[in-house]
N, C-alpha and C. Protein backbone atom coordinates (compact mmCIF):
# COMPACT_ATOMS: atom_id res chain seq x y z
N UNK A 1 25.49 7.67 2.15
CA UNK A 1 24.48 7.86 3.16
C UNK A 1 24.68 6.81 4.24
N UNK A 2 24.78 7.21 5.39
CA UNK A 2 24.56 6.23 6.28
C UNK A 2 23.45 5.18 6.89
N UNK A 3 23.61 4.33 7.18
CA UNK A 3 22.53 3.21 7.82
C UNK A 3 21.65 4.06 8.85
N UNK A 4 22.35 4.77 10.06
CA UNK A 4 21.36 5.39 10.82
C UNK A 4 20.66 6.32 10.03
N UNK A 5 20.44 6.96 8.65
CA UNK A 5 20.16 8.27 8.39
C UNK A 5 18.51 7.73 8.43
N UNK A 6 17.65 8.43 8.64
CA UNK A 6 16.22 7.84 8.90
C UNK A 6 15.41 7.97 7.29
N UNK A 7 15.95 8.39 6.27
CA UNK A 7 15.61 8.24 5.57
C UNK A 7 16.16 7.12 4.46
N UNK A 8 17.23 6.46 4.86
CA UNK A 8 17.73 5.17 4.18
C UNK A 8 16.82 4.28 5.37
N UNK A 9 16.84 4.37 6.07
CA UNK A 9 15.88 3.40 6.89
C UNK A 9 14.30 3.12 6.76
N UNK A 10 13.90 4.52 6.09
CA UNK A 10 12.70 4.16 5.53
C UNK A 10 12.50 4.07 4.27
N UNK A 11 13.46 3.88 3.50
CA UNK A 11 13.64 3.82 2.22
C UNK A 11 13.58 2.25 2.00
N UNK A 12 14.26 1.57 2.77
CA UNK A 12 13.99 0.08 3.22
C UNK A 12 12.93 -0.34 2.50
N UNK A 13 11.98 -0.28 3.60
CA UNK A 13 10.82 -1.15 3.37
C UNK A 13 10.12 -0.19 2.56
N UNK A 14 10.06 0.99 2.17
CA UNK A 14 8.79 1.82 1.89
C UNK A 14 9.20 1.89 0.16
N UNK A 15 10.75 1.84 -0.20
CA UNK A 15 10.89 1.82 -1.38
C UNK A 15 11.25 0.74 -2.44
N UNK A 16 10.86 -0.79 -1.50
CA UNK A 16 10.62 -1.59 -2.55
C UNK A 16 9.54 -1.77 -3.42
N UNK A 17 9.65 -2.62 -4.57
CA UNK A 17 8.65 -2.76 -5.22
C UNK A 17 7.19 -3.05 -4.63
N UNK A 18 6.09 -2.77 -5.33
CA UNK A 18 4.73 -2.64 -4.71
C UNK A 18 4.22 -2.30 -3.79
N UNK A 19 5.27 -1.70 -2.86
CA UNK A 19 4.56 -1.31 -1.38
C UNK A 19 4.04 -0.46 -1.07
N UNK A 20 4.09 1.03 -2.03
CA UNK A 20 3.12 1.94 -2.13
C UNK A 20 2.02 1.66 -3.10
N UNK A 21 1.77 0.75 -3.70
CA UNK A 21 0.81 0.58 -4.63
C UNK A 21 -0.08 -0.54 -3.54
N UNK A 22 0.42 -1.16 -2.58
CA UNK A 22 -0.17 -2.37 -1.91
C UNK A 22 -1.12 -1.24 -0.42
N UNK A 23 -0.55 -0.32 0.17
CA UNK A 23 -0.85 0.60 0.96
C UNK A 23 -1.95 1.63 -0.05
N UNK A 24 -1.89 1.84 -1.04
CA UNK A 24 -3.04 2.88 -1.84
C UNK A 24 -4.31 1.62 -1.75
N UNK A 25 -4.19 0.12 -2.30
CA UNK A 25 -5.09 -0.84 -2.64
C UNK A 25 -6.35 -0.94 -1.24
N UNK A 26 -5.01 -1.27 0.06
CA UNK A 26 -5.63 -1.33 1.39
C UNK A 26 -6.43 -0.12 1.29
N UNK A 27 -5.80 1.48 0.74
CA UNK A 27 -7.09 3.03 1.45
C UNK A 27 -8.10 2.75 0.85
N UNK A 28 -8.19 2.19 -0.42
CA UNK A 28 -9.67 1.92 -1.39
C UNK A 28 -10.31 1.04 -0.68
N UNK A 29 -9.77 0.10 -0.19
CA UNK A 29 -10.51 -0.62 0.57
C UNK A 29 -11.63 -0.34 1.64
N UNK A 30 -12.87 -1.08 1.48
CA UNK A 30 -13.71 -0.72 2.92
C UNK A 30 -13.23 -0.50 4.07
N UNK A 31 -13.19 0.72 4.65
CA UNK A 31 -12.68 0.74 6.11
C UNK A 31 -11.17 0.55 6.01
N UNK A 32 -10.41 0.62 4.56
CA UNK A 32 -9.13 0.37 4.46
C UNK A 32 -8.77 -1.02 4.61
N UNK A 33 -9.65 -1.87 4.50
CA UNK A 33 -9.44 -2.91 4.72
C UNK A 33 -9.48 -3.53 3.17
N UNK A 34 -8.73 -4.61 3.28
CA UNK A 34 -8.60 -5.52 1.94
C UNK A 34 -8.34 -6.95 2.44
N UNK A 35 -9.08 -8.50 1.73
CA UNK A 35 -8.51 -9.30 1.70
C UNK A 35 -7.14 -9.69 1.15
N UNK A 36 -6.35 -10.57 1.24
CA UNK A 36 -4.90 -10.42 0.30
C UNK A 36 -5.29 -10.83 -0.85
N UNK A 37 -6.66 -12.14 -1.05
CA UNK A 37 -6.77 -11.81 -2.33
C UNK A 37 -7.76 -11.04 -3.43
N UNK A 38 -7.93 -9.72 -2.66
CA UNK A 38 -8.53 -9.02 -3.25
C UNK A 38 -7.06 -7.68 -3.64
N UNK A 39 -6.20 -7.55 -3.12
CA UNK A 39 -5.30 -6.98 -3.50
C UNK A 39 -4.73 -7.35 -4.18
N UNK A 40 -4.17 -8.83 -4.20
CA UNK A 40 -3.36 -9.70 -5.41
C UNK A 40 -4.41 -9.56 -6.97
N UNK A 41 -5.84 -9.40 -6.72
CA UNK A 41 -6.29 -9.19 -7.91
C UNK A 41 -6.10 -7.94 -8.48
N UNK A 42 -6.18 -6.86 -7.61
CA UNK A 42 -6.19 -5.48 -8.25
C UNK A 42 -4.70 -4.92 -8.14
N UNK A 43 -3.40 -5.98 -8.85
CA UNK A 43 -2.36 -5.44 -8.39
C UNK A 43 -1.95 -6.49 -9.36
N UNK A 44 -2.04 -6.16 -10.78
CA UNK A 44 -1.81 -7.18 -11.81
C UNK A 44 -0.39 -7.55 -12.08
N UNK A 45 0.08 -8.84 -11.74
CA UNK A 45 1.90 -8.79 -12.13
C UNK A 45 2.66 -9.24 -10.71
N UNK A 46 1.37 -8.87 -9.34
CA UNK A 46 2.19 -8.58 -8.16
C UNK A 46 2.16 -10.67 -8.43
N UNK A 47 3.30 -10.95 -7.44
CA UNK A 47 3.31 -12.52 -7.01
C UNK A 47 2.48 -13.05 -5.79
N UNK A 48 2.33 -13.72 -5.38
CA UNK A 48 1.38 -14.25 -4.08
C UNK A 48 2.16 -14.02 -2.91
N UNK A 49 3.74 -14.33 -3.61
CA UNK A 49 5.25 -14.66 -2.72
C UNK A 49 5.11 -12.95 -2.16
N UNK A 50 5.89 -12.44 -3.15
CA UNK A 50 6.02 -10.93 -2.82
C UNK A 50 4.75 -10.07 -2.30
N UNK A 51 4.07 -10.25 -2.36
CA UNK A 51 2.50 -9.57 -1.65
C UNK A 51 2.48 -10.22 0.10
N UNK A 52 2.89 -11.07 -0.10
CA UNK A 52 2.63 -11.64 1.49
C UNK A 52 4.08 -11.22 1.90
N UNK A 53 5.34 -11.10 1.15
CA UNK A 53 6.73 -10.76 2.25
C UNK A 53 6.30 -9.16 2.17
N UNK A 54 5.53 -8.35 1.25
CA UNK A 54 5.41 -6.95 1.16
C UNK A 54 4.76 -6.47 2.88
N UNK A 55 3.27 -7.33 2.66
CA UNK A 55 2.53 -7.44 3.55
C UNK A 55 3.43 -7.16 5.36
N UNK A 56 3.83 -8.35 5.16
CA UNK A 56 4.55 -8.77 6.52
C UNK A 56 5.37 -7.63 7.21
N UNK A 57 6.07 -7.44 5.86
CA UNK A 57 7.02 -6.30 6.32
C UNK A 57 6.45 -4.67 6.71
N UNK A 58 4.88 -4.86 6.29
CA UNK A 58 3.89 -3.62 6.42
C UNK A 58 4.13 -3.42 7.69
N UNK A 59 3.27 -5.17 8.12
CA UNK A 59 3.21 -5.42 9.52
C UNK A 59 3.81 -5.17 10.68
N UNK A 60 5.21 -5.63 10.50
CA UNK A 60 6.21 -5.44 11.29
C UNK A 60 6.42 -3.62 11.53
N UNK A 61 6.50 -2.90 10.88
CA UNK A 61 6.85 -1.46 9.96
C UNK A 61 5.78 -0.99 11.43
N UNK A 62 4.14 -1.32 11.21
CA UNK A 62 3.23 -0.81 12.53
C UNK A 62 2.64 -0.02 10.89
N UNK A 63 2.61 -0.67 9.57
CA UNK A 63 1.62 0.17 8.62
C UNK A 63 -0.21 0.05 8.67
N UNK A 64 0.38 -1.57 8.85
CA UNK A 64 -0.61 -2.47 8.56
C UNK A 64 -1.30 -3.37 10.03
N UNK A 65 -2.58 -3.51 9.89
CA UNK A 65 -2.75 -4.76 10.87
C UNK A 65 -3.56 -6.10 10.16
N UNK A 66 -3.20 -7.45 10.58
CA UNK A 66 -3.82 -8.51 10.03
C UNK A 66 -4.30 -8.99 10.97
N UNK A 67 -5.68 -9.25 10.36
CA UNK A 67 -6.54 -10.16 10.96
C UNK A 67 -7.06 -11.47 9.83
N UNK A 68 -6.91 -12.58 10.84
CA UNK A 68 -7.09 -14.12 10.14
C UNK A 68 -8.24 -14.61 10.89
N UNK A 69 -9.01 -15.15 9.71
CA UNK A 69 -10.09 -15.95 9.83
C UNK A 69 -10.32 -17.39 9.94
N UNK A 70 -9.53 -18.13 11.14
CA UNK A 70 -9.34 -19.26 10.64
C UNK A 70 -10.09 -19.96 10.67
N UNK A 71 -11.40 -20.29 10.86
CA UNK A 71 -12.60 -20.95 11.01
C UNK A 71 -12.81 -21.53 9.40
N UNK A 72 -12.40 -20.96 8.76
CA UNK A 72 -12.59 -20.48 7.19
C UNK A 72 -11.92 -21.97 5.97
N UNK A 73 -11.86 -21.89 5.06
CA UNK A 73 -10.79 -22.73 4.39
C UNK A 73 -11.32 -22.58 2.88
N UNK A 74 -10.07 -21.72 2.22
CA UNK A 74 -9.07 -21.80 2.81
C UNK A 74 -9.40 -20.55 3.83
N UNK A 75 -8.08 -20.40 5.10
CA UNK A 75 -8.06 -19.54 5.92
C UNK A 75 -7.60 -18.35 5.64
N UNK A 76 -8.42 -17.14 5.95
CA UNK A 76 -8.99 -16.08 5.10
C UNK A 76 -8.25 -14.84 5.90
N UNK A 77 -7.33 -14.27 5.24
CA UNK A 77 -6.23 -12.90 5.99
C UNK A 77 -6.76 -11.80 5.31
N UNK A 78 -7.59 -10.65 6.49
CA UNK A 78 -7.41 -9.29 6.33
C UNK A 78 -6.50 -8.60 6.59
N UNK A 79 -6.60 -7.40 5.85
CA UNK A 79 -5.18 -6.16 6.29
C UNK A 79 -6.19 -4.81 6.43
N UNK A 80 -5.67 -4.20 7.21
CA UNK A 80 -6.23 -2.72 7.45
C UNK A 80 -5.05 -2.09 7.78
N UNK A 81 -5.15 -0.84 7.18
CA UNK A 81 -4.23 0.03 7.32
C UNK A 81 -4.28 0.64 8.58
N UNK A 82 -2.87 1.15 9.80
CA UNK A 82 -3.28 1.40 10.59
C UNK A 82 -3.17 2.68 10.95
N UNK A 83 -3.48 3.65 11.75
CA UNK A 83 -3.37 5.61 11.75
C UNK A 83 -1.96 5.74 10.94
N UNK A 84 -0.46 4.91 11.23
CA UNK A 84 0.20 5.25 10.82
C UNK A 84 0.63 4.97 8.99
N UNK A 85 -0.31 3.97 8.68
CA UNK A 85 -0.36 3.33 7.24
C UNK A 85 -1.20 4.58 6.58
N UNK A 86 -2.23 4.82 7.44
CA UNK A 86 -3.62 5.87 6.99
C UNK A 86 -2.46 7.45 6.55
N UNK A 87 -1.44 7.42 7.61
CA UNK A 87 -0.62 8.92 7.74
C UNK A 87 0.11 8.77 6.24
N UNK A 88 0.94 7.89 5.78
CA UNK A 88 1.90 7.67 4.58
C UNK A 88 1.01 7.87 3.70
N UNK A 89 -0.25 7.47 3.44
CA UNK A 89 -1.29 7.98 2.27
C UNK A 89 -1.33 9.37 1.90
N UNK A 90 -1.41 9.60 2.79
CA UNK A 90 -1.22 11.14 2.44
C UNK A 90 0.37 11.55 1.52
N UNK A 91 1.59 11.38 2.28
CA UNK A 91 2.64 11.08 1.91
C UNK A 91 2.47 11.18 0.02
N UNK A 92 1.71 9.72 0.01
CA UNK A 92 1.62 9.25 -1.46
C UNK A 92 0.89 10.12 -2.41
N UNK A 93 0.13 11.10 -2.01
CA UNK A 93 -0.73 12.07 -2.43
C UNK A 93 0.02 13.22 -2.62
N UNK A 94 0.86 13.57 -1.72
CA UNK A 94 1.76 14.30 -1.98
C UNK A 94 2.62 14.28 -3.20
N UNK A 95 3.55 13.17 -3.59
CA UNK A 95 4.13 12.54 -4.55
C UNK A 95 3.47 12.54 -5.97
N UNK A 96 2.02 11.86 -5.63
CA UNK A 96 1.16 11.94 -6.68
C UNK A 96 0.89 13.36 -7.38
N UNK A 97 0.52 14.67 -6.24
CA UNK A 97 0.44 16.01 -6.62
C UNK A 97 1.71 16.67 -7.40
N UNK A 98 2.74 16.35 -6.64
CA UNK A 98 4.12 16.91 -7.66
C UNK A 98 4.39 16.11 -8.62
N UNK A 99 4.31 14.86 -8.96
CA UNK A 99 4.40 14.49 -10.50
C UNK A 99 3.43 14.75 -11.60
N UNK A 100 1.80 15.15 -10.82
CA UNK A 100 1.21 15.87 -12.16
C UNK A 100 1.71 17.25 -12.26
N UNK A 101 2.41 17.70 -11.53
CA UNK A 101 2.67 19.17 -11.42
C UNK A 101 3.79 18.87 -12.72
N UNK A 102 5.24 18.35 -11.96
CA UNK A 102 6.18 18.49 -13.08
C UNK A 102 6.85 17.52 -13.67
N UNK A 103 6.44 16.28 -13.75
CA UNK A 103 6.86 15.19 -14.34
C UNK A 103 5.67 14.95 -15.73
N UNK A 104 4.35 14.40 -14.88
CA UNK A 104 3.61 13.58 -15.63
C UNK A 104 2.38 14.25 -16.01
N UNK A 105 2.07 14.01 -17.18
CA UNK A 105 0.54 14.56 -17.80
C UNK A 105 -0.02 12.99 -17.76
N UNK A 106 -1.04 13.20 -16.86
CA UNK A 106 -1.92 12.55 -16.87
C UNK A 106 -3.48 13.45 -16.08
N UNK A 107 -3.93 13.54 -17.24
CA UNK A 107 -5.22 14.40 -16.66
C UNK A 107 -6.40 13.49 -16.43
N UNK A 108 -6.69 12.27 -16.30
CA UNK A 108 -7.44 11.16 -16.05
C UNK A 108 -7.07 11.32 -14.54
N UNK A 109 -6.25 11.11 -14.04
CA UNK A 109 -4.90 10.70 -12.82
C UNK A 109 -5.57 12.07 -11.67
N UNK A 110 -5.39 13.35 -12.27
CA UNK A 110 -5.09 14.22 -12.17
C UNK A 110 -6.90 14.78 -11.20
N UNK A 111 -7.85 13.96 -12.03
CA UNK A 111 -9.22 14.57 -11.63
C UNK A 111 -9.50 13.60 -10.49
N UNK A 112 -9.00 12.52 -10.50
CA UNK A 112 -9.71 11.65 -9.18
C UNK A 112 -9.04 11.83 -8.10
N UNK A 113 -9.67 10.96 -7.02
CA UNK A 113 -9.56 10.83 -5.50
C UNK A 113 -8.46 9.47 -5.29
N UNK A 114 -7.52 9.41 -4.78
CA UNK A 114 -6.43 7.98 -4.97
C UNK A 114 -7.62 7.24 -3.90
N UNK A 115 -8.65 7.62 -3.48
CA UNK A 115 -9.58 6.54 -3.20
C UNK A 115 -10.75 5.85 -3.95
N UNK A 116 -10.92 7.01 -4.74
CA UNK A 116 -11.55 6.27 -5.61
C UNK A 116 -11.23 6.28 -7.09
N UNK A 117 -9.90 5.86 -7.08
CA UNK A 117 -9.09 5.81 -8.13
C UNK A 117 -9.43 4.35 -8.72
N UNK A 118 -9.80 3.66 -10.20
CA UNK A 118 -9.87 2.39 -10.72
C UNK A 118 -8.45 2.27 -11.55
N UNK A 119 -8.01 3.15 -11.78
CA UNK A 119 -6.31 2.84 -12.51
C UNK A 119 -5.77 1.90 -11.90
């Protein structure tokens, strides 16, 4: 596959570890919004390291937007997902629909909303 092919290019950032699980955390979120450490809690295993290079690279991507509180201390970073972070959710729903179809039995999985999903 080549470097220009647009799907090794979004395979990049979109198919490392946690980054669709870090983009589902942000849709649950109020308004899609999440502190980082309210995602680092509901994202058991993730590192502080890798959640903030995940993050960044959201950023850069145009998934995500951060807003910092620095008045604060410690100084306090939101993320909100942005129309185009909000668009890949869907994406993930998609994915989610064809693996209960023909991969995975999970009928817990299967009845909820990936927004108001507690898994």
């Amino acid at each position: 596959m080549q470097d220009e092919c647009t799907v090794n290019q979004t395979v990049r950032y979109l198919g490392k570890k946690w980054t669709l699980l870090i983009i589902l955390e942000l849709y649950k979120g109020e308004g899609y919004t999440r502190r980082f450490t309210e995602v680092k809690d509901r994202l058991p295993g993730i590192t502080a390291k890798v959640l903030s290079a995940r993050l960044k690279e959201l950023e850069e991507e145009g998934l995500v937007e951060r807003r910092v509180e620095a008045g604060t201390v410690p100084v306090r970073s939101e993320y909100t997902l942005t129309e185009s972070g909000l668009e890949i959710v869907e994406v993930i729903k998609d994915i989610k629909r064809w693996a209960l179809r023909w991969k995975i039995e999970n009928l817990a999985c299967g009845a909820q909303d990936c927004r108001r999903c507690v898994l």
